[in-house]
C-alpha atoms as a PDB file:
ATOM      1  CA  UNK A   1     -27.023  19.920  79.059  1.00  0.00           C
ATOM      2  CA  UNK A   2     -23.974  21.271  80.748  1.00  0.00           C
ATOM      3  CA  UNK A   3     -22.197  24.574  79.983  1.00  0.00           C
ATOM      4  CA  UNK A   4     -20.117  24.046  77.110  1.00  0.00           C
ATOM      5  CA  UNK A   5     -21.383  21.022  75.842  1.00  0.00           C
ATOM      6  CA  UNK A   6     -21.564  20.677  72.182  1.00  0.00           C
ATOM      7  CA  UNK A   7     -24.891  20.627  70.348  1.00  0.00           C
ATOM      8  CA  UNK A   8     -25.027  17.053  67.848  1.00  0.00           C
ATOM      9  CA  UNK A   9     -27.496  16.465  65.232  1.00  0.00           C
ATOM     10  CA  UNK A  10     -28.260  13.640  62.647  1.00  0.00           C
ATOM     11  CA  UNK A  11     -28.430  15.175  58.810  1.00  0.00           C
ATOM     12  CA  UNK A  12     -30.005  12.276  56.739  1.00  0.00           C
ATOM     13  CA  UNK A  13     -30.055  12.713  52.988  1.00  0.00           C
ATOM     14  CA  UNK A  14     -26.729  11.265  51.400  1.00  0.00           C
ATOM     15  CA  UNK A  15     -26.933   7.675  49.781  1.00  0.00           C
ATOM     16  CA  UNK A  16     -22.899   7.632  50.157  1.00  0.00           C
ATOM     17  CA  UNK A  17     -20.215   8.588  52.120  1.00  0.00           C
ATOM     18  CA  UNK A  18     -20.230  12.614  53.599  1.00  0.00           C
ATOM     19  CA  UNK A  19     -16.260  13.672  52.956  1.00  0.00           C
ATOM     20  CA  UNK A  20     -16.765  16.797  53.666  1.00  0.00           C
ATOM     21  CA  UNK A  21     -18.822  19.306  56.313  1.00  0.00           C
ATOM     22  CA  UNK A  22     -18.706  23.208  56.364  1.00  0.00           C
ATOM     23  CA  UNK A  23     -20.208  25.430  58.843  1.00  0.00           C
ATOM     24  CA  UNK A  24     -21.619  28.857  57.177  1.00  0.00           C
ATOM     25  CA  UNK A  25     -20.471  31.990  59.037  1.00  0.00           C
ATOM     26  CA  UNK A  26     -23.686  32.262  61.083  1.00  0.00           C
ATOM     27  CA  UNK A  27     -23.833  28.758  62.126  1.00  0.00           C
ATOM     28  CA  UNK A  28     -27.162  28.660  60.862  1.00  0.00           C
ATOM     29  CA  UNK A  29     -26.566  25.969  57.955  1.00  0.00           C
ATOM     30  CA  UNK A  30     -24.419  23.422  57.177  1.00  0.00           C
ATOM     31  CA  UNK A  31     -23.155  22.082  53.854  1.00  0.00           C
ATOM     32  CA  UNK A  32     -22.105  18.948  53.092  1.00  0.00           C
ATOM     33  CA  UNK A  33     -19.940  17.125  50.185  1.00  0.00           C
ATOM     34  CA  UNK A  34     -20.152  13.638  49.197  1.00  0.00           C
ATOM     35  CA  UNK A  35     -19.204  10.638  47.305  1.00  0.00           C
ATOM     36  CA  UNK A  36     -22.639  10.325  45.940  1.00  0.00           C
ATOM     37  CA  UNK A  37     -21.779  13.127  43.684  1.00  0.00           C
ATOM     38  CA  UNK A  38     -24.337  15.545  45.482  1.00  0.00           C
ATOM     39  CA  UNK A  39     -23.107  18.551  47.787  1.00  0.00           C
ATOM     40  CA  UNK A  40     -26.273  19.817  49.872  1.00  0.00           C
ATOM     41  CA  UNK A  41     -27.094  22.547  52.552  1.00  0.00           C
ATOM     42  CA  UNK A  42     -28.677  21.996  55.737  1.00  0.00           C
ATOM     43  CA  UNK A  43     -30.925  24.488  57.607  1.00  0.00           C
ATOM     44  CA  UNK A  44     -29.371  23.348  61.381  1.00  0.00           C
ATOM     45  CA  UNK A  45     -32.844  24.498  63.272  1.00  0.00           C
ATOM     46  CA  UNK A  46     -34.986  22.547  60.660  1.00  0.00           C
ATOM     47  CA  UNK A  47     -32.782  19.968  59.719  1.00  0.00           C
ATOM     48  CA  UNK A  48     -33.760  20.027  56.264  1.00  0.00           C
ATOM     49  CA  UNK A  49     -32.553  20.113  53.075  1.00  0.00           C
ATOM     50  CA  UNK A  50     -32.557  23.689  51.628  1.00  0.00           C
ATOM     51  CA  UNK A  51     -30.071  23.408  48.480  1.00  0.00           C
ATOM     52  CA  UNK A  52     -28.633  20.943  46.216  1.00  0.00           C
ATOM     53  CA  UNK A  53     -25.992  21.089  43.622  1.00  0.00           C
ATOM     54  CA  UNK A  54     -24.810  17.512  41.787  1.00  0.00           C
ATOM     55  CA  UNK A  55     -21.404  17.672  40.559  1.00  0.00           C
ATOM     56  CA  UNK A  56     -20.067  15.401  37.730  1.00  0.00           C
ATOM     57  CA  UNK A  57     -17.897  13.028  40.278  1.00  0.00           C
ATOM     58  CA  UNK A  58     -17.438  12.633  44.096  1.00  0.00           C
ATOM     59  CA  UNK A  59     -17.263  15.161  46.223  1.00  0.00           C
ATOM     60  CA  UNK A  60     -14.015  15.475  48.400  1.00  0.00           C
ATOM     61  CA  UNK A  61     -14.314  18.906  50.207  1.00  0.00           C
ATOM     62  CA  UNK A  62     -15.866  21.685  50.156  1.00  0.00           C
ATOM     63  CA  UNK A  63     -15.859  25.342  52.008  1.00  0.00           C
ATOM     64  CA  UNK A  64     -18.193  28.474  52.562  1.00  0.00           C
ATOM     65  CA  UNK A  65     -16.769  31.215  52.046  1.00  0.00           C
ATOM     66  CA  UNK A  66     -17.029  34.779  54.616  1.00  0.00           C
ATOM     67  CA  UNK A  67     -20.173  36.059  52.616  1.00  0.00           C
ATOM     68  CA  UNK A  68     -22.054  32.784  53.574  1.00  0.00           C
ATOM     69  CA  UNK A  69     -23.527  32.338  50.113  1.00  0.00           C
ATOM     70  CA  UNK A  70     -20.571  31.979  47.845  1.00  0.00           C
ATOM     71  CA  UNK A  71     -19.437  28.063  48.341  1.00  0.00           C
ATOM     72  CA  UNK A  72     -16.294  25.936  46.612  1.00  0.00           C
ATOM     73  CA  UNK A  73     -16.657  22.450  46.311  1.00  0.00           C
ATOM     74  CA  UNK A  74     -14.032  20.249  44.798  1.00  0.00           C
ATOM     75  CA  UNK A  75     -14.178  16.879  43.092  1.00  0.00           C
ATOM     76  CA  UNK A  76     -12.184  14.302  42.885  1.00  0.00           C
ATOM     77  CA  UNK A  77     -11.281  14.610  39.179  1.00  0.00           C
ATOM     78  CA  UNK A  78      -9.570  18.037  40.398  1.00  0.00           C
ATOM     79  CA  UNK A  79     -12.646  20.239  39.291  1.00  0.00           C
ATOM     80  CA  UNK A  80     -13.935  23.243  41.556  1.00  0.00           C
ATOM     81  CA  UNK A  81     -17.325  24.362  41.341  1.00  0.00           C
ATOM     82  CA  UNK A  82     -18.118  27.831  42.578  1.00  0.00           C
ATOM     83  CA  UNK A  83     -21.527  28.348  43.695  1.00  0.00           C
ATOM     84  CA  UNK A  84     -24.182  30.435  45.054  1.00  0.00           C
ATOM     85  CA  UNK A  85     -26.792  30.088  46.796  1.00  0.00           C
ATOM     86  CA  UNK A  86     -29.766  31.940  45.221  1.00  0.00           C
ATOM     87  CA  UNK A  87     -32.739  33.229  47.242  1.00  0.00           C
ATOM     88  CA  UNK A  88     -30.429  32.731  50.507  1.00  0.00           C
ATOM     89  CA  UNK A  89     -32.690  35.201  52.625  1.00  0.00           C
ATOM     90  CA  UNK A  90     -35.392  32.730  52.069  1.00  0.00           C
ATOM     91  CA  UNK A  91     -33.412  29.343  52.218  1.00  0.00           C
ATOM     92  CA  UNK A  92     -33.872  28.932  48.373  1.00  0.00           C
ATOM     93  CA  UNK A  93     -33.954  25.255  46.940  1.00  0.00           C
ATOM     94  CA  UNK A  94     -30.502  25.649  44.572  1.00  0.00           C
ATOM     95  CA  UNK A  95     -27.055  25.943  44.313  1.00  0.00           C
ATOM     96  CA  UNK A  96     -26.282  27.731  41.069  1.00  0.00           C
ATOM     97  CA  UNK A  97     -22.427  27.656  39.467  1.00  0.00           C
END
């Protein structure tokens, strides 16, 4: 691949639309909001699935904040969910709020 060229990978898990994507600060995961009502993280080297939060209605966008483990996601009713992610170190398996 040439210099410069971004990296692309294919993140299968939603059964609906992805509205939103955010990077975490050390580019080493990836969350993702949805309209299937689910927001999940990605591990980028493993491509998996390493957290999961389900929210009450769609999910329109969401954002990681500077600590990398503290993430907003909002709905499309207007609610915010503030989560962590527990266990981080060790890619646990949930979001918390």
């Amino acid at each position: 691949m040439p210099p410069g060229t971004p990296l692309r990978r294919t993140l299968t898990g939603h059964s609906a639309v992805v509205n939103s994507v955010a990077v975490t600060p050390d580019g080493k995961r990836v969350v993702s909001g949805a309209e299937d009502y689910t927001l999940k993280v990605w591990d980028l080297e493993t491509r998996k699935i390493v957290a999961s939060f389900k929210g009450d209605g769609e999910l329109l966008a969401c954002a990681v904040a500077p600590d990398g483990i503290t993430i907003v996601a909002g709905e499309a009713s207007g609610r915010l969910h503030f989560l962590r992610l527990e266990n981080s170190n060790a890619f646990g398996s949930e979001c918390n709020g």
